[in-house]
PDB file of N, CA and C in Angstrom:
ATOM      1  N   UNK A   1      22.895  -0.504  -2.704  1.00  0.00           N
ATOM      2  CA  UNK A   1      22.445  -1.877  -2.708  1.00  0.00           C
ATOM      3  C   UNK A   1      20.990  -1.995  -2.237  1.00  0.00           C
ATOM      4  N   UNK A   2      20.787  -1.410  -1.172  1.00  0.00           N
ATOM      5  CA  UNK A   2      19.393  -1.075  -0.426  1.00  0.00           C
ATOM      6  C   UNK A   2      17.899  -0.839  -1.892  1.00  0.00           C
ATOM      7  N   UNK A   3      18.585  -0.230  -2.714  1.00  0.00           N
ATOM      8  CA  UNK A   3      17.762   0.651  -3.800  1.00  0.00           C
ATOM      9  C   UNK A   3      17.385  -0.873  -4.949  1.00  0.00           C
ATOM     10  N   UNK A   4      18.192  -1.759  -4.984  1.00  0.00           N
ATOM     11  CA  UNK A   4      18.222  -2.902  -5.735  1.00  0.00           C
ATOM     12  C   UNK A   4      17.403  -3.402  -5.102  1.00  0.00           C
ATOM     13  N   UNK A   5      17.220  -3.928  -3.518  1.00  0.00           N
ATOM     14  CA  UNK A   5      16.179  -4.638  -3.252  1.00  0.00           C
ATOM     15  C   UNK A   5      15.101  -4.040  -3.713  1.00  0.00           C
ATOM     16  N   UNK A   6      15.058  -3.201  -3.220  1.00  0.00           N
ATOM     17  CA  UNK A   6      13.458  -2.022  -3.414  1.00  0.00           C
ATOM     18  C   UNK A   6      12.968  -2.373  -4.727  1.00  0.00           C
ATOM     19  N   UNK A   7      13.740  -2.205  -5.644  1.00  0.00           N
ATOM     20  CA  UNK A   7      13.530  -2.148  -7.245  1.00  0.00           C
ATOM     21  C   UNK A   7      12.966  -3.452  -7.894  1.00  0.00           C
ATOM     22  N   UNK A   8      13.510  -4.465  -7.043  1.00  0.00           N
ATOM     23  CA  UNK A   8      13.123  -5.778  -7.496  1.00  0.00           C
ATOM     24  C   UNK A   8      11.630  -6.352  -6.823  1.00  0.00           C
ATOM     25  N   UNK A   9      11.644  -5.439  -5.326  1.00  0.00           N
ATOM     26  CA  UNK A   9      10.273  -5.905  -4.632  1.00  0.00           C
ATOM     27  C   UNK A   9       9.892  -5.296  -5.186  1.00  0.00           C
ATOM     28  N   UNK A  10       9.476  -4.220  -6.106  1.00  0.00           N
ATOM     29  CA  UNK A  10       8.409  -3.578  -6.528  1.00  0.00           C
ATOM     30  C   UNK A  10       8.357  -4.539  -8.136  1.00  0.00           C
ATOM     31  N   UNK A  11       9.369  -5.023  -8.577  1.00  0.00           N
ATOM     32  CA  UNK A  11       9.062  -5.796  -9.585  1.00  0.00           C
ATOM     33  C   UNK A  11       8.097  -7.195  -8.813  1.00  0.00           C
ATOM     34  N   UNK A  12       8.753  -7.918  -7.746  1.00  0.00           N
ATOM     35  CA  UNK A  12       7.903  -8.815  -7.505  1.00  0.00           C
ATOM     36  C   UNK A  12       6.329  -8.666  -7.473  1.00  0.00           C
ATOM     37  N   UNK A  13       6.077  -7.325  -6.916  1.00  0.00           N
ATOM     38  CA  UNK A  13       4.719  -7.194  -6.609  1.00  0.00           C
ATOM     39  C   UNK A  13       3.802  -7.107  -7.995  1.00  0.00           C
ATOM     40  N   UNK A  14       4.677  -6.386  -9.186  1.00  0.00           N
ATOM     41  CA  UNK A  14       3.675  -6.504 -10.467  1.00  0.00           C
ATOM     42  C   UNK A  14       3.604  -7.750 -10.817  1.00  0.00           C
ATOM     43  N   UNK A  15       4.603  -8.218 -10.165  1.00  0.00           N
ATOM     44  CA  UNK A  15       4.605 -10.162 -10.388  1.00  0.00           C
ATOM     45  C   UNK A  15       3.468 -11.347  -9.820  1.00  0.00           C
ATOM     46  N   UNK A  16       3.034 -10.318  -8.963  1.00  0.00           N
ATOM     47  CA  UNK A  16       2.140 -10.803  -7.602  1.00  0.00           C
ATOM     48  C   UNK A  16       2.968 -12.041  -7.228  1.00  0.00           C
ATOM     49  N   UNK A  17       3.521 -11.894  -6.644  1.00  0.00           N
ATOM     50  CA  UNK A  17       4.841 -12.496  -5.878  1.00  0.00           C
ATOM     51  C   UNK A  17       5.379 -11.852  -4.259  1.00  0.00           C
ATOM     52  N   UNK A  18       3.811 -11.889  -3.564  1.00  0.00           N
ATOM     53  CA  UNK A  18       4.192 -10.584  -2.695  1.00  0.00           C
ATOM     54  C   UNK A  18       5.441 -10.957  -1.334  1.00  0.00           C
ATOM     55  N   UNK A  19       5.647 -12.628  -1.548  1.00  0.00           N
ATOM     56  CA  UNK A  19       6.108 -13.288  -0.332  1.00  0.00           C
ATOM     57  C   UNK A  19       7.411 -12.749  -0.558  1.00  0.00           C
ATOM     58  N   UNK A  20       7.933 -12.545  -1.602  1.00  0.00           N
ATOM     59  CA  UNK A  20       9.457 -12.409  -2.356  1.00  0.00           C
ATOM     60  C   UNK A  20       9.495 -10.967  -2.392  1.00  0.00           C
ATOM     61  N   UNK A  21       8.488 -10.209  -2.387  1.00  0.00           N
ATOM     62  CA  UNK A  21       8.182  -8.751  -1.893  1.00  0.00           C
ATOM     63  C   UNK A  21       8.651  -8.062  -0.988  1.00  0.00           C
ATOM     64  N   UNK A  22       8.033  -8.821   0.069  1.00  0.00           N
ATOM     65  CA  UNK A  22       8.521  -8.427   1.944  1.00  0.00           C
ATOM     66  C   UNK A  22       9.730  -9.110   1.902  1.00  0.00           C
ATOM     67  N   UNK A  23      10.363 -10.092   1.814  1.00  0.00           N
ATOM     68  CA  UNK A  23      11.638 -10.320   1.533  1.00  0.00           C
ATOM     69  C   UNK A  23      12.726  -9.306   1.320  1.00  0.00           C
ATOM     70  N   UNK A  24      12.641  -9.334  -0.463  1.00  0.00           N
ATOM     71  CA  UNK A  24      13.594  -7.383  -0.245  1.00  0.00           C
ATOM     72  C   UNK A  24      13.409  -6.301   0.116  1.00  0.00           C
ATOM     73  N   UNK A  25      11.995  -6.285   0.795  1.00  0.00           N
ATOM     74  CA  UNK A  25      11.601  -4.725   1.569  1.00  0.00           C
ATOM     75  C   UNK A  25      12.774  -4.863   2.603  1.00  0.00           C
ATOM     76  N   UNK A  26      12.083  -6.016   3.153  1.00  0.00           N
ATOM     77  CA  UNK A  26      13.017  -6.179   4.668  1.00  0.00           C
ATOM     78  C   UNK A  26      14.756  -5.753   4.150  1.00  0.00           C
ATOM     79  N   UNK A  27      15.318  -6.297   3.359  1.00  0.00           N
ATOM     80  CA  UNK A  27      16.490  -6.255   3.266  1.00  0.00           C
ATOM     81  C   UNK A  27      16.944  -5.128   2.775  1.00  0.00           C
ATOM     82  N   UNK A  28      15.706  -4.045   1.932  1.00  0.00           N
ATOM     83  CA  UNK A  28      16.121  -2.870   1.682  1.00  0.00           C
ATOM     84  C   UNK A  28      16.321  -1.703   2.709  1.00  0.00           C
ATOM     85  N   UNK A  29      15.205  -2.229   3.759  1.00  0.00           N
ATOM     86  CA  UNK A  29      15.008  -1.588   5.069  1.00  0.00           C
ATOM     87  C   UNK A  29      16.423  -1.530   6.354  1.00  0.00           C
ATOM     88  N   UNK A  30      16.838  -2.528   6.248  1.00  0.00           N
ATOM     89  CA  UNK A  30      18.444  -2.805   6.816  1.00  0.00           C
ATOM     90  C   UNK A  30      19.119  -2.220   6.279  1.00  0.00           C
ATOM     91  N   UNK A  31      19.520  -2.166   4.502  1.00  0.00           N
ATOM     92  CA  UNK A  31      20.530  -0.899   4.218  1.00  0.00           C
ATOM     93  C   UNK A  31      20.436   0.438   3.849  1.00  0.00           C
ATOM     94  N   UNK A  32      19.023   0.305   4.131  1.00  0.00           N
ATOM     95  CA  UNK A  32      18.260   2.027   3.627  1.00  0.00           C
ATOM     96  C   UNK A  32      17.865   2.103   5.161  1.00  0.00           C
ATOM     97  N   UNK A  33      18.180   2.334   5.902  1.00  0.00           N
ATOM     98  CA  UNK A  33      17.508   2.522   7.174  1.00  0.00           C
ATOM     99  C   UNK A  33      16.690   3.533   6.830  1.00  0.00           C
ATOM    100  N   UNK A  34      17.250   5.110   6.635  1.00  0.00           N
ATOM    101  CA  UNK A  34      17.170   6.552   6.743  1.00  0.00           C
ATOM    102  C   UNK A  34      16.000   6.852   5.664  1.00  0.00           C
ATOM    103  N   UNK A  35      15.737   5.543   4.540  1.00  0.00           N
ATOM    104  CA  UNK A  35      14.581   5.901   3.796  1.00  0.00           C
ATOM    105  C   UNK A  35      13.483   4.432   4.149  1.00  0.00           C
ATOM    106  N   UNK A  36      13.251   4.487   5.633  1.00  0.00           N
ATOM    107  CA  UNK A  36      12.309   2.916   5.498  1.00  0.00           C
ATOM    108  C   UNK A  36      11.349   3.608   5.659  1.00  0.00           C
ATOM    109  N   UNK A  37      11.252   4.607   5.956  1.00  0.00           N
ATOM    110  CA  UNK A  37       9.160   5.088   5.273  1.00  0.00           C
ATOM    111  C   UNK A  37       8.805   4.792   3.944  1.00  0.00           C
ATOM    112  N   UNK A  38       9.921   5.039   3.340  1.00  0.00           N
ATOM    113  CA  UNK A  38       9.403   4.704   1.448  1.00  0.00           C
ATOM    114  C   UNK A  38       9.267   3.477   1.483  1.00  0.00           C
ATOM    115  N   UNK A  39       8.706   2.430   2.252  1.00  0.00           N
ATOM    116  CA  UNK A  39       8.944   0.787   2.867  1.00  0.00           C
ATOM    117  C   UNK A  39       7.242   0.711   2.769  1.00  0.00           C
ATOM    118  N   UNK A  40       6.822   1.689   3.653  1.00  0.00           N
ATOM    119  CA  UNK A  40       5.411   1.297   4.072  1.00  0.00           C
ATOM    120  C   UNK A  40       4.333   0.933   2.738  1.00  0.00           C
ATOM    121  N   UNK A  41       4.396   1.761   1.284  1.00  0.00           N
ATOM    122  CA  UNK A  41       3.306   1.945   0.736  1.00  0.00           C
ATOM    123  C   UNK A  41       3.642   0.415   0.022  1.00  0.00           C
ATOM    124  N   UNK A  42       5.121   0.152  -0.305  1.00  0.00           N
ATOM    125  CA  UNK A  42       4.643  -1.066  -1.086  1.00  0.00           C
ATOM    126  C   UNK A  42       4.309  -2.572  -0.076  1.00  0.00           C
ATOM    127  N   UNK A  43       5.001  -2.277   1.173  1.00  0.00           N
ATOM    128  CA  UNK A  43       5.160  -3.557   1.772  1.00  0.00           C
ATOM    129  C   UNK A  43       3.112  -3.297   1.936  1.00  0.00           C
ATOM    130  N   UNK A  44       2.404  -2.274   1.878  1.00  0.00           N
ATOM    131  CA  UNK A  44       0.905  -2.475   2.125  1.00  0.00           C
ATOM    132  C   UNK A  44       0.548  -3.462   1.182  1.00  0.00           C
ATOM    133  N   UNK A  45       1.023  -2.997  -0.019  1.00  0.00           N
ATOM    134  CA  UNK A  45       0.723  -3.603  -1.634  1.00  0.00           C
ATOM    135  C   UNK A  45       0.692  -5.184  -0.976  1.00  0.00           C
ATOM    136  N   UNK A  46       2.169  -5.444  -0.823  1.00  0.00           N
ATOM    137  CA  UNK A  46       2.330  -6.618  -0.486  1.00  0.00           C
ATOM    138  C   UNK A  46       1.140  -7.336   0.373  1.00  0.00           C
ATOM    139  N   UNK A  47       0.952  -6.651   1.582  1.00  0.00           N
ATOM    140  CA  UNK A  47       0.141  -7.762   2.509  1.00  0.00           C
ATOM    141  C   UNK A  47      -1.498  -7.726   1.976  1.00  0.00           C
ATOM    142  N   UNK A  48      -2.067  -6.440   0.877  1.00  0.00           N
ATOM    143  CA  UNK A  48      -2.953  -6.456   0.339  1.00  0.00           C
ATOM    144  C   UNK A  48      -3.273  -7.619  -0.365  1.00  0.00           C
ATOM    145  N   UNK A  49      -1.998  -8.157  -1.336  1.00  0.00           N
ATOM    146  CA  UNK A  49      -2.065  -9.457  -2.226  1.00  0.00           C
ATOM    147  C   UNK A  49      -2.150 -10.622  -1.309  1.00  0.00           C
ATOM    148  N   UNK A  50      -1.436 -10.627  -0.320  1.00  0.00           N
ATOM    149  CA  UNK A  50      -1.738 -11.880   0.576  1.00  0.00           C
ATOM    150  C   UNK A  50      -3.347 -11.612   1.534  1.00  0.00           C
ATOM    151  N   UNK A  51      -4.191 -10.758   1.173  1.00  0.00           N
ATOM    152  CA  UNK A  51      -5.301 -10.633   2.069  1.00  0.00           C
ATOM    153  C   UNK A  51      -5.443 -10.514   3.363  1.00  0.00           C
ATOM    154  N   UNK A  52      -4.157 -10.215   3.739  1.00  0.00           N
ATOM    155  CA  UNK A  52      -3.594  -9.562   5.187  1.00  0.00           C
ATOM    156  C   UNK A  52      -3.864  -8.202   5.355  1.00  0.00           C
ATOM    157  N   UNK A  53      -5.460  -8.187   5.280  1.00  0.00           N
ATOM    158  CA  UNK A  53      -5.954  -6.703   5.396  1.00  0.00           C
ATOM    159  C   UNK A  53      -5.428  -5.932   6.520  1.00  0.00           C
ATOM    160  N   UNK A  54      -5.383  -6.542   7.402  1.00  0.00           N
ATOM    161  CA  UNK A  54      -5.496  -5.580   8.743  1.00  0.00           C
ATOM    162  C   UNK A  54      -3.642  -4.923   8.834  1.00  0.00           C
ATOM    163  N   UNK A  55      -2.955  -5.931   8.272  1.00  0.00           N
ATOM    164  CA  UNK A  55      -1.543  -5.571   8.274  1.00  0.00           C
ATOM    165  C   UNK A  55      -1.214  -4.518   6.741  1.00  0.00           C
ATOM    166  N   UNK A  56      -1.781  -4.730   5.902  1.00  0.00           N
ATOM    167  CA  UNK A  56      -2.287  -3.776   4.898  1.00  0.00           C
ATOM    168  C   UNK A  56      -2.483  -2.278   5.167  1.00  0.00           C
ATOM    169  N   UNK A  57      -3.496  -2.000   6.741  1.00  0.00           N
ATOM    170  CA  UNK A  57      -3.917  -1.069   6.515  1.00  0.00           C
ATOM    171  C   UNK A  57      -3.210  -0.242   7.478  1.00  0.00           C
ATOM    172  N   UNK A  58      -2.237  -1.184   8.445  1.00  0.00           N
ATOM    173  CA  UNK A  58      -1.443  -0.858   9.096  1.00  0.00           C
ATOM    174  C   UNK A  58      -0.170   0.659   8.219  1.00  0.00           C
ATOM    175  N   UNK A  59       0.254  -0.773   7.348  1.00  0.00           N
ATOM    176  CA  UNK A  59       1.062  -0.073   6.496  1.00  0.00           C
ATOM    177  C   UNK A  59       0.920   1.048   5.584  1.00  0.00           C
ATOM    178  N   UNK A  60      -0.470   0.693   5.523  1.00  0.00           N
ATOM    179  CA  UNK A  60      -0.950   1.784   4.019  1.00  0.00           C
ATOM    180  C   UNK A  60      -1.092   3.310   5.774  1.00  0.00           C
ATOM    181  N   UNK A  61      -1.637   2.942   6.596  1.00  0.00           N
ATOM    182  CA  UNK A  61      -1.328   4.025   7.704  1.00  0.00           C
ATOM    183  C   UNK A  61      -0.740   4.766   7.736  1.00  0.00           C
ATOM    184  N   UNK A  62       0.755   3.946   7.705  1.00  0.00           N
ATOM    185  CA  UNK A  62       2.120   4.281   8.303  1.00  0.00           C
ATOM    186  C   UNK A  62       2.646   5.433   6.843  1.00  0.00           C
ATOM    187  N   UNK A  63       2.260   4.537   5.825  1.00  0.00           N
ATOM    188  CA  UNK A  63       2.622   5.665   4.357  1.00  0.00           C
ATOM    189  C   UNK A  63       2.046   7.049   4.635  1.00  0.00           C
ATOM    190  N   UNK A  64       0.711   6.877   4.862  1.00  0.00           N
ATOM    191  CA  UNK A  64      -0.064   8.236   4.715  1.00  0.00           C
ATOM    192  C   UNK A  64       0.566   9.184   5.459  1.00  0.00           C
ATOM    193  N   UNK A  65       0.906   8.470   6.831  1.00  0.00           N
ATOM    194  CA  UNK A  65       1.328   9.712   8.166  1.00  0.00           C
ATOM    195  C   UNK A  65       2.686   9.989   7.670  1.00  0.00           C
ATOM    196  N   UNK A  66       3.469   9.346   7.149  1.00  0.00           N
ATOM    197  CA  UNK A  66       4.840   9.794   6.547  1.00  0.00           C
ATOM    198  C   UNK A  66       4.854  10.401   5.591  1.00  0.00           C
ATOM    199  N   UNK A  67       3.705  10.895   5.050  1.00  0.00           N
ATOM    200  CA  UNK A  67       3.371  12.248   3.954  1.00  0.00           C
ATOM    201  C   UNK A  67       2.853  11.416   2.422  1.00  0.00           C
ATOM    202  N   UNK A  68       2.966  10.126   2.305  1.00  0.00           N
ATOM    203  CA  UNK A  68       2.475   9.556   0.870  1.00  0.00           C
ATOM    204  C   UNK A  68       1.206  10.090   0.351  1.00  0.00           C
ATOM    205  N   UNK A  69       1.327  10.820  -0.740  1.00  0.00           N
ATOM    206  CA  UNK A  69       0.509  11.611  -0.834  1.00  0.00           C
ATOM    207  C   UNK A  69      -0.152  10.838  -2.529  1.00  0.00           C
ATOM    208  N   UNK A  70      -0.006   9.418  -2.315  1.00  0.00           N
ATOM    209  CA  UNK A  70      -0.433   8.669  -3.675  1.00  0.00           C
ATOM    210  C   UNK A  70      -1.703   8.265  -3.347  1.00  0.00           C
ATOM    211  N   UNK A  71      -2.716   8.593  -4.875  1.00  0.00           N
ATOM    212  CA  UNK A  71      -4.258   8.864  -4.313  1.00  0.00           C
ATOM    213  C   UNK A  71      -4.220   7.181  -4.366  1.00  0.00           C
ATOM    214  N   UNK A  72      -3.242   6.261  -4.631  1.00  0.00           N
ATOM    215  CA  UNK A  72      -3.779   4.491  -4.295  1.00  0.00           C
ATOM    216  C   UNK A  72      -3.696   4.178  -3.317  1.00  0.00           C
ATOM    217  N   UNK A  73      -2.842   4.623  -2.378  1.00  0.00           N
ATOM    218  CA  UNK A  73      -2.802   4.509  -1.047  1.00  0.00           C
ATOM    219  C   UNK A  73      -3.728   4.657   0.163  1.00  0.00           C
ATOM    220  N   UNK A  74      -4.457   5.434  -0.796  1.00  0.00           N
ATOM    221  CA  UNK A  74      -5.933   5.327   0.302  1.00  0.00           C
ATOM    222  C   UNK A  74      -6.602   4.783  -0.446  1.00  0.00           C
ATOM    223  N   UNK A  75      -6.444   4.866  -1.961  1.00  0.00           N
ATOM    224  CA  UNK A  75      -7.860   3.599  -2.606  1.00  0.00           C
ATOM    225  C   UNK A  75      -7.193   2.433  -2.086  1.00  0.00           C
ATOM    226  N   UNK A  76      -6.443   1.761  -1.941  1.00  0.00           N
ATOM    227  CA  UNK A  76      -6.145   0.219  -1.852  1.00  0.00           C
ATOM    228  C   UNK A  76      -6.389   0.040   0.133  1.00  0.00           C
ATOM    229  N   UNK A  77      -6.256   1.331   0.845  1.00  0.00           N
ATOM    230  CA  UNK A  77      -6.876   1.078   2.242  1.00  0.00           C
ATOM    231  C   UNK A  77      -7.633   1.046   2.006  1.00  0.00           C
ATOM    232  N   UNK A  78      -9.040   2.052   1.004  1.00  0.00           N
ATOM    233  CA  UNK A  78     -10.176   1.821   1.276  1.00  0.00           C
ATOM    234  C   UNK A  78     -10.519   0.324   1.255  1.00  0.00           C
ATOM    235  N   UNK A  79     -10.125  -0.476  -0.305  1.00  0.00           N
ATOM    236  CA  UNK A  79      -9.696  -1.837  -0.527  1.00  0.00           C
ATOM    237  C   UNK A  79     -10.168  -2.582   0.871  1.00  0.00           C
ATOM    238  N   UNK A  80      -8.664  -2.388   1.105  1.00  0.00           N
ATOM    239  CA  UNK A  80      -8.683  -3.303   2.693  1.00  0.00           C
ATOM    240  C   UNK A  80      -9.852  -3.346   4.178  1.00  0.00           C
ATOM    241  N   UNK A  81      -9.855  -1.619   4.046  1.00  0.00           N
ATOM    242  CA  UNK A  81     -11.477  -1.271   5.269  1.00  0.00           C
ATOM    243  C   UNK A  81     -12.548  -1.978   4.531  1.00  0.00           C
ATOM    244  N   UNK A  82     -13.003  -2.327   3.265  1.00  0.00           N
ATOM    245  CA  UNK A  82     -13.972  -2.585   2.985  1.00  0.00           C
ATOM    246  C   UNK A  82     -14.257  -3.958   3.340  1.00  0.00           C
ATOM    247  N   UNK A  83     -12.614  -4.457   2.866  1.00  0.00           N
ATOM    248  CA  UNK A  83     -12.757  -6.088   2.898  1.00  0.00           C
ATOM    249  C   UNK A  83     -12.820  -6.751   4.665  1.00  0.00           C
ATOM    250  N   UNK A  84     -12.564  -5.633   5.358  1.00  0.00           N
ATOM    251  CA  UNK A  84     -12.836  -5.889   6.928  1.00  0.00           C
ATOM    252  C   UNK A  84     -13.988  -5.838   7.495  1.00  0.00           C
ATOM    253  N   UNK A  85     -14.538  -5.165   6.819  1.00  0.00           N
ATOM    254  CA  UNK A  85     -16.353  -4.823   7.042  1.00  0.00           C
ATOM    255  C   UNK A  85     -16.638  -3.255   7.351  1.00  0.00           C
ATOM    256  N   UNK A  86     -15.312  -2.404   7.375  1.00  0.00           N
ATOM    257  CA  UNK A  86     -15.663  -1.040   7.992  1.00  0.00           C
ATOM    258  C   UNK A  86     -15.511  -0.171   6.617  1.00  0.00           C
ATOM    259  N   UNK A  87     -16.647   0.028   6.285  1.00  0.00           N
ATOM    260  CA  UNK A  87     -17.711   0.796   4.905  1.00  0.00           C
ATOM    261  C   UNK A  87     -17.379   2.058   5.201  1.00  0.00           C
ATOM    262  N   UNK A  88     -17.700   2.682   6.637  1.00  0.00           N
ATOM    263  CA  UNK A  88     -17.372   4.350   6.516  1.00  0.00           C
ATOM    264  C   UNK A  88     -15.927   4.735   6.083  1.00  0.00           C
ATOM    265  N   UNK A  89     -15.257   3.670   6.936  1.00  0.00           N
ATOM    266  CA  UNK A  89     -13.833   4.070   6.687  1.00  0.00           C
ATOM    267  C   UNK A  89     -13.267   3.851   4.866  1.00  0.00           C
ATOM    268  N   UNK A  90     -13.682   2.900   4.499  1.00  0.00           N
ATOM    269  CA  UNK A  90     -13.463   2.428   3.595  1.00  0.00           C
ATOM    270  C   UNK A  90     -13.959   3.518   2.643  1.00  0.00           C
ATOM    271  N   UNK A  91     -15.370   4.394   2.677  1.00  0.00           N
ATOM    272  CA  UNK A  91     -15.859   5.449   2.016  1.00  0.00           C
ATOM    273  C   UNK A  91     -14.892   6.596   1.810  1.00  0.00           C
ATOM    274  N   UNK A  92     -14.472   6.659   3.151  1.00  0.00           N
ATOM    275  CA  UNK A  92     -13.810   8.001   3.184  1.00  0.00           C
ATOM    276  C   UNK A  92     -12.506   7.916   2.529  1.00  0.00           C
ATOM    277  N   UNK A  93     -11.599   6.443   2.556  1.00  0.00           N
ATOM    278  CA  UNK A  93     -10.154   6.671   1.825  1.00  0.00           C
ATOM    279  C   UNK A  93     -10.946   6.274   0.143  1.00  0.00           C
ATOM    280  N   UNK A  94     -11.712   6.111  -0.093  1.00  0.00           N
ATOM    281  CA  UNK A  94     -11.909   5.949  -1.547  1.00  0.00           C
ATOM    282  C   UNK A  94     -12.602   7.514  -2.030  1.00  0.00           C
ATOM    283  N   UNK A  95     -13.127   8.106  -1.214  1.00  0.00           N
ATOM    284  CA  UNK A  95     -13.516   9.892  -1.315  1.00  0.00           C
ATOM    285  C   UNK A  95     -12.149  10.570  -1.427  1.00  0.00           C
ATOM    286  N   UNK A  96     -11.491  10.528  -0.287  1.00  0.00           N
ATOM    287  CA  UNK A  96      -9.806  11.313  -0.588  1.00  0.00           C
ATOM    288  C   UNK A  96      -8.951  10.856  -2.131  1.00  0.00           C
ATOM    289  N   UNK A  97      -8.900   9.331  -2.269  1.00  0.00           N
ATOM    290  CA  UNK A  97      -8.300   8.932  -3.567  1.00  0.00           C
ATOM    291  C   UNK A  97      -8.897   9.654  -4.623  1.00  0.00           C
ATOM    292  N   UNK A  98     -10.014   9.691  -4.397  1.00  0.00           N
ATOM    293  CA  UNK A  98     -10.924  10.176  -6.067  1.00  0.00           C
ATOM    294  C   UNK A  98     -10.422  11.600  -5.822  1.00  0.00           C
ATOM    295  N   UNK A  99     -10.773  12.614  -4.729  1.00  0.00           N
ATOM    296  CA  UNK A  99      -9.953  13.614  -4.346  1.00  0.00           C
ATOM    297  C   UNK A  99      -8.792  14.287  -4.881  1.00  0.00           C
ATOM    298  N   UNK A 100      -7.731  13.218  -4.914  1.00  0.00           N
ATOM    299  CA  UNK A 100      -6.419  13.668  -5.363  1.00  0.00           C
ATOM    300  C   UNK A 100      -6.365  13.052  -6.798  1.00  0.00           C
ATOM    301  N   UNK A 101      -7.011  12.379  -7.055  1.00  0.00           N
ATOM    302  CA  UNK A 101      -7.156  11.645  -8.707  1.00  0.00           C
ATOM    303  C   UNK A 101      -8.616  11.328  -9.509  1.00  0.00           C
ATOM    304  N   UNK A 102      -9.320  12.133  -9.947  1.00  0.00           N
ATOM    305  CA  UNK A 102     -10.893  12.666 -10.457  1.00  0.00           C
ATOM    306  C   UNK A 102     -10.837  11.092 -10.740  1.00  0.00           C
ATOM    307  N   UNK A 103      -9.531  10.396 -11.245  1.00  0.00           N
ATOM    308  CA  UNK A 103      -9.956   9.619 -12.207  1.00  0.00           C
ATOM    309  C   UNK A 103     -10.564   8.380 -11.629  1.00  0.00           C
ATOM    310  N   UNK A 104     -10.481   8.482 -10.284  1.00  0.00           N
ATOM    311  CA  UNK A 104     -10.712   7.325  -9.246  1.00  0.00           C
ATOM    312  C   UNK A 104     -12.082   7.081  -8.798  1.00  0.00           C
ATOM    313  N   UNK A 105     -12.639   7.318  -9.864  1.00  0.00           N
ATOM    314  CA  UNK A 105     -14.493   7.697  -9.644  1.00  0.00           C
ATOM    315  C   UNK A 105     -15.157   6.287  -8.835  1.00  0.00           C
ATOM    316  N   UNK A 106     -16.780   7.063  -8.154  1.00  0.00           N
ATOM    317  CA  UNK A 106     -17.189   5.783  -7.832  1.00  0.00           C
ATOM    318  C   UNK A 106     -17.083   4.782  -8.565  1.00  0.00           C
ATOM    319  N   UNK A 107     -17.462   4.678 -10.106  1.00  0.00           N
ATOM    320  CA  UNK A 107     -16.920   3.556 -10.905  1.00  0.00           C
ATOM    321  C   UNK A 107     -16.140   2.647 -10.189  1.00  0.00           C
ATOM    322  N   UNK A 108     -14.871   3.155  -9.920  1.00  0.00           N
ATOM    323  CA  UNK A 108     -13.620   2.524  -9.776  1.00  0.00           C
ATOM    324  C   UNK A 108     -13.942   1.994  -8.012  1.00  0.00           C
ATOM    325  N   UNK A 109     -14.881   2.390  -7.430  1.00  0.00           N
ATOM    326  CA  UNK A 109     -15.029   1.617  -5.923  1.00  0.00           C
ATOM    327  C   UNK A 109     -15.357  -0.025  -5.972  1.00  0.00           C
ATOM    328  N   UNK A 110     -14.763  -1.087  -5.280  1.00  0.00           N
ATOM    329  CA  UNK A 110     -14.926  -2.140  -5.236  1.00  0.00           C
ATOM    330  C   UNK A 110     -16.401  -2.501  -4.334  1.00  0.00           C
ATOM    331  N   UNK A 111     -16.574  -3.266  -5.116  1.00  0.00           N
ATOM    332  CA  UNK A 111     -18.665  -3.769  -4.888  1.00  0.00           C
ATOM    333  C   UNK A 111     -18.503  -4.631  -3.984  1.00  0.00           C
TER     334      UNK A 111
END
């Protein structure tokens, strides 16, 4: 049941629907206890769309140290460091993303 929420918050989020997002995270997180790290990268997504950078980068954190090894996860922190004002930091997760994905070129850095 846990896997249904998940499935649908990740539908909400292509929905940009992020409020209805954290909603079934949360509820996937109660019956998935044993997998709530797989929680962190989208609930980031989520607070990214609401411009809740700092809780964003919290989460996008919490993914990385739990092994998420998805090169968006540090582009969408860089995202968030940038939109906070911290440029180095923000440099460096958009250097690792391009890193693990060529395809993530400066091009693709937000101006």
């Amino acid at each position: 049941m846990g896997r249904t929420y998940y499935n649908r918050a990740i539908a909400y989020l292509r929905l940009a629907r992020p409020n209805e997002a954290l909603t079934d995270l949360e509820r996937a997180r109660v019956l998935m206890p044993l997998q709530a790290t797989t929680l962190h990268f989208p609930r980031g997504n989520a607070y990214l769309q609401l411009a809740r950078y700092r809780d964003a980068i919290a989460e996008f954190d919490r993914a990385i140290e739990s092994g998420v090894r998805d090169p968006y996860a540090y582009y969408n922190r860089g995202v968030c460091k940038s939109r906070i004002g911290d440029s180095d930091g923000a440099a460096a997760d958009f250097r690792e993303a391009h890193r693990l994905n060529p395809a993530l070129g400066s091009a693709a850095t937000p101006g």
